[in-house]
C-alpha atoms as a PDB file:
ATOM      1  CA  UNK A   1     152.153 107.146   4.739  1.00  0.00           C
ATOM      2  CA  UNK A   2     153.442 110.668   5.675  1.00  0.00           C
ATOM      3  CA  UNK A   3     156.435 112.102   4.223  1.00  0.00           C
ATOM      4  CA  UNK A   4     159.273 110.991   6.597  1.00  0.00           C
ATOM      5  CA  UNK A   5     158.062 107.610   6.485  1.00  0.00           C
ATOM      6  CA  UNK A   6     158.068 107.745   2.432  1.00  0.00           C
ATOM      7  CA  UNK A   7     161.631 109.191   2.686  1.00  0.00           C
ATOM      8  CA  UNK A   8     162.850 106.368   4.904  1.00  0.00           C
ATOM      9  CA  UNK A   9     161.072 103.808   2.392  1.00  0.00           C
ATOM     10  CA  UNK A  10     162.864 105.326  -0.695  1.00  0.00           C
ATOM     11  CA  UNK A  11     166.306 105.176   1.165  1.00  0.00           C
ATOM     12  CA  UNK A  12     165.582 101.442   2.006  1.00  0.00           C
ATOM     13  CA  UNK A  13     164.334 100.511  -1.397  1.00  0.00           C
ATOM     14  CA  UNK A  14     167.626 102.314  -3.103  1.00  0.00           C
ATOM     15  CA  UNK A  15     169.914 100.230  -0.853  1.00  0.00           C
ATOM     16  CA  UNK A  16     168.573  97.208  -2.285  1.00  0.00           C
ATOM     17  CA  UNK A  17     166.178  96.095  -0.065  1.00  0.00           C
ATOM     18  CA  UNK A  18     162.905  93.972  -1.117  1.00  0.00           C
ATOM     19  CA  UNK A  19     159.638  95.673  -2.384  1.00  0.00           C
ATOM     20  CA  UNK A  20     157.596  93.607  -1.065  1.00  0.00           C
ATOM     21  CA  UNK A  21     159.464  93.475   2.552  1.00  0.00           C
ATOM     22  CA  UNK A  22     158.970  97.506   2.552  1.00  0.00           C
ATOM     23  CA  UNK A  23     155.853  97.498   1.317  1.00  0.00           C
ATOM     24  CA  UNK A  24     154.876  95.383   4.248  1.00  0.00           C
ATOM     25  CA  UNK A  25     156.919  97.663   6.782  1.00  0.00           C
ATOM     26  CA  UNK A  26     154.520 100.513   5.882  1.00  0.00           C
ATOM     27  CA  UNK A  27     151.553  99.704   4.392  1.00  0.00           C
ATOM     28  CA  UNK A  28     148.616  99.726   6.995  1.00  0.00           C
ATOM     29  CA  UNK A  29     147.758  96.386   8.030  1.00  0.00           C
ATOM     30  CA  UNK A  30     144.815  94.806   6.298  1.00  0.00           C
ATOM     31  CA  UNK A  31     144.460  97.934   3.679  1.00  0.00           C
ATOM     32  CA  UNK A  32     146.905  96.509   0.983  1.00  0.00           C
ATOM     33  CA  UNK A  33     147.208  92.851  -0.190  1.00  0.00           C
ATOM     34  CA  UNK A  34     150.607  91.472   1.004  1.00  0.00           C
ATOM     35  CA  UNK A  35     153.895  92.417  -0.352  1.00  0.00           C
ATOM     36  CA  UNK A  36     151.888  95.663  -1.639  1.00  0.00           C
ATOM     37  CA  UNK A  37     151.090  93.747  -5.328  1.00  0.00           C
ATOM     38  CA  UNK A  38     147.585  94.776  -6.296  1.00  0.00           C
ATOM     39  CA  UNK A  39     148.040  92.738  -9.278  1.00  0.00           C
ATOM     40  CA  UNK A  40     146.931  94.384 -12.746  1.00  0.00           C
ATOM     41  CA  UNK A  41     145.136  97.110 -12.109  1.00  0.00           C
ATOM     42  CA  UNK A  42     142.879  99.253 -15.669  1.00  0.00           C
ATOM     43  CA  UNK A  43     143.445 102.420 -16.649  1.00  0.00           C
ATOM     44  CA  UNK A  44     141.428 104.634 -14.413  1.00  0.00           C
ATOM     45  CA  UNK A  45     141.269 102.761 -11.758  1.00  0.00           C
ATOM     46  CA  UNK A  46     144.080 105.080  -9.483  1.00  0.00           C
ATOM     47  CA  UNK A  47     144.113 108.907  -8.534  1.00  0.00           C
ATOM     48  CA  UNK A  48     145.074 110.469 -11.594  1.00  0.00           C
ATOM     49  CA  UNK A  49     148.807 111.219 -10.725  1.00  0.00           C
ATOM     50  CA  UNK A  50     149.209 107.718  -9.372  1.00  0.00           C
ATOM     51  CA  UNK A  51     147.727 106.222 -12.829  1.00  0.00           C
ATOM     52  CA  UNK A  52     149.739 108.318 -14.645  1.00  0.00           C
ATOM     53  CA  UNK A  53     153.113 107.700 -13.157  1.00  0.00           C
ATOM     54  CA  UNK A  54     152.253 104.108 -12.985  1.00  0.00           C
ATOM     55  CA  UNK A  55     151.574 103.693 -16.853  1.00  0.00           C
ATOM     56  CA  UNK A  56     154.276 105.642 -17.691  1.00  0.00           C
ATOM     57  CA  UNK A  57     157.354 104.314 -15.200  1.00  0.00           C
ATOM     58  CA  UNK A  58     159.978 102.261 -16.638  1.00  0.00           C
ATOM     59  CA  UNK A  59     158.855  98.126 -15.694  1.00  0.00           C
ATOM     60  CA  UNK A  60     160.465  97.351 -12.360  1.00  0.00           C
ATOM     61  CA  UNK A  61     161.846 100.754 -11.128  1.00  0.00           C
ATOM     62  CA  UNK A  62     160.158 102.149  -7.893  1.00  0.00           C
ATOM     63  CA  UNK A  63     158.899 105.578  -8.321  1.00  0.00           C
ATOM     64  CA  UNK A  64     158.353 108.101  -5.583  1.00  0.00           C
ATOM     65  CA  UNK A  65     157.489 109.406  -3.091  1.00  0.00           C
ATOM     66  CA  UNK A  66     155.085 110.837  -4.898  1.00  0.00           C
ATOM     67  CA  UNK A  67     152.676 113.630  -2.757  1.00  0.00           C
ATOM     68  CA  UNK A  68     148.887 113.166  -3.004  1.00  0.00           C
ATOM     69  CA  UNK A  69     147.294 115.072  -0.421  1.00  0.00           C
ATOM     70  CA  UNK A  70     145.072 114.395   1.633  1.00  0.00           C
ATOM     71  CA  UNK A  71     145.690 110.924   1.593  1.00  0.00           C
ATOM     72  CA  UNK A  72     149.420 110.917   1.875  1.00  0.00           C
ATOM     73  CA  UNK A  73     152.807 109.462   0.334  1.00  0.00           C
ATOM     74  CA  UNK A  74     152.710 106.832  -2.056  1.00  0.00           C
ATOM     75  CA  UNK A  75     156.040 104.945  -3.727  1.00  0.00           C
ATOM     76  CA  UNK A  76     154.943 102.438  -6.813  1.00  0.00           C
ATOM     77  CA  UNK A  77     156.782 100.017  -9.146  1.00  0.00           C
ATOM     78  CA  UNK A  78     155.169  98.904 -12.255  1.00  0.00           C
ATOM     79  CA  UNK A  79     155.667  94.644 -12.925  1.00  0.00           C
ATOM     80  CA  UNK A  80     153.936  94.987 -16.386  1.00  0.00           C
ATOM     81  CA  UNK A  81     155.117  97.990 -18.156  1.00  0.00           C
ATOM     82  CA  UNK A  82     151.365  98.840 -18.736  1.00  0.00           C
ATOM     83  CA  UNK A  83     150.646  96.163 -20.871  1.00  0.00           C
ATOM     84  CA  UNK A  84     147.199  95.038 -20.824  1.00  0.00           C
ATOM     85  CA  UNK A  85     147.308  91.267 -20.031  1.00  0.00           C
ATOM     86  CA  UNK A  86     145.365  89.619 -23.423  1.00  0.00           C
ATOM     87  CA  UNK A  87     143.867  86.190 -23.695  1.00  0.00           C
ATOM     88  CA  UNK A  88     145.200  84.400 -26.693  1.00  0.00           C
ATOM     89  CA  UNK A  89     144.013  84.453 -30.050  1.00  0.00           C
ATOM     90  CA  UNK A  90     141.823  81.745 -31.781  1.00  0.00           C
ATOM     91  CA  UNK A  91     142.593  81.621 -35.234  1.00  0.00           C
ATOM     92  CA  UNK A  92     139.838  83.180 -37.189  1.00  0.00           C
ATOM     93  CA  UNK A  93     138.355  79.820 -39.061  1.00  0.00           C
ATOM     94  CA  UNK A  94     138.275  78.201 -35.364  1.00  0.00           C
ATOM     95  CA  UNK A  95     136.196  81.121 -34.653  1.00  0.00           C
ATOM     96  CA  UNK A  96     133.668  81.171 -37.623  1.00  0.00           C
ATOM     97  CA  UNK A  97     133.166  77.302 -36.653  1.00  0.00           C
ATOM     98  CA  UNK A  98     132.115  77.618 -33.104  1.00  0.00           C
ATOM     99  CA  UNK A  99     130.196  80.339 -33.667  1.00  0.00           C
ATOM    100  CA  UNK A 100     128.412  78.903 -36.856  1.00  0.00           C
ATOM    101  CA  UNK A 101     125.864  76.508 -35.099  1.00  0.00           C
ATOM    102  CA  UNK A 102     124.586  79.181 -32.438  1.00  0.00           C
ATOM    103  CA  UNK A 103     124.319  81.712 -35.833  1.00  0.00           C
ATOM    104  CA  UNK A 104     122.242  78.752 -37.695  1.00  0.00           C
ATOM    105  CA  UNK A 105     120.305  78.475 -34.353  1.00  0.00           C
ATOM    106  CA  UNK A 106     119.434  82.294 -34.223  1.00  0.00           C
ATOM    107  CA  UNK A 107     118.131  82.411 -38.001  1.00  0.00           C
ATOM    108  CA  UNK A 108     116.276  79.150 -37.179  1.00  0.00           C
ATOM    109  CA  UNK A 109     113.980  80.962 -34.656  1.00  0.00           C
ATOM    110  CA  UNK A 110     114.061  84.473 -36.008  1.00  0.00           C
ATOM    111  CA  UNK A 111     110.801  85.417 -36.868  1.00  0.00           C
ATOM    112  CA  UNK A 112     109.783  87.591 -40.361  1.00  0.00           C
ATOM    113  CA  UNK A 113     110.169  91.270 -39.942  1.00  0.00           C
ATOM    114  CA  UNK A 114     106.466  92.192 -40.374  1.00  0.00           C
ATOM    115  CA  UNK A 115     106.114  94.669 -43.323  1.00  0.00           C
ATOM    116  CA  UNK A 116     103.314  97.259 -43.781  1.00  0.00           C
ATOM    117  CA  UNK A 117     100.409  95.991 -45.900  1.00  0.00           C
ATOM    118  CA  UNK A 118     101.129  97.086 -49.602  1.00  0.00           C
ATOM    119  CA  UNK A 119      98.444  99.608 -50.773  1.00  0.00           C
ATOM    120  CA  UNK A 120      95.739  98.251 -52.938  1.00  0.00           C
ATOM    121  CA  UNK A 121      95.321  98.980 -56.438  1.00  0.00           C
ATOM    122  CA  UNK A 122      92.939 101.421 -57.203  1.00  0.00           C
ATOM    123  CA  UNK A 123      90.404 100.288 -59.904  1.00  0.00           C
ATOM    124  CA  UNK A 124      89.313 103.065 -62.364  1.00  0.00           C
ATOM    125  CA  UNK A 125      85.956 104.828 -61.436  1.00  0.00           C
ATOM    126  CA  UNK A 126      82.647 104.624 -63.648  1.00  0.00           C
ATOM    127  CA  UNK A 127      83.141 101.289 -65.111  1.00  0.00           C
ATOM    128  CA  UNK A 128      82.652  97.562 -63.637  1.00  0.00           C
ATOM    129  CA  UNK A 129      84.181  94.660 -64.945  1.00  0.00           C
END
């Protein structure tokens, strides 16, 4: 979006209006996914500026415009604060027990690490048993 646009979306956004709603009103159709939530998104993944603003805003306050030219305008709220979204924990002894049989499995069909033939022991010279 160019900058009077951005302008007009900041000033719509600070009177309260819905995200999403203005997201919609500016966003070019079929670009963004609705509502302009791209869901979590990793570290890396934006323009530099964008990534950094976006892992560093405050959750749920819209930040912008912020200028990235060529491409244009861009305003951004953070849902997540940043936080990676983690799976939960097993306990550790849950773990080591579903994990034991494919282990037991693995040493069952590992074969012997060959080793190199141990020299021979050299029998004295001149004499024969």
């Amino acid at each position: 979006m160019g900058e009077p646009q951005a302008t007009t979306a900041m000033a719509q956004l600070s009177r309260g209006q819905d995200f999403g709603a203005v997201a919609d009103q500016y966003n070019p159709p079929g670009l963004l996914p609705p509502a302009g939530d791209l869901g979590w998104i990793p570290p890396g993944m934006l323009m530099s500026a964008l990534d950094r603003e976006l892992r560093t805003a405050p959750v749920h306050k819209v930040i912008g415009p912020i200028a990235l030219p060529p491409q244009g305008f861009f305003i951004i709220r953070s849902t997540a604060g940043g936080r990676v979204p983690r799976p939960a924990r097993a306990p550790a002894r849950q773990l080591a027990e579903m994990l034991r049989p494919a282990q037991m499995r693995a040493l069952a069909s590992a074969r012997p690490i060959a080793s190199p033939p141990l020299s021979r022991a050299r029998r004295p010279r001149g004499r024969s048993s």
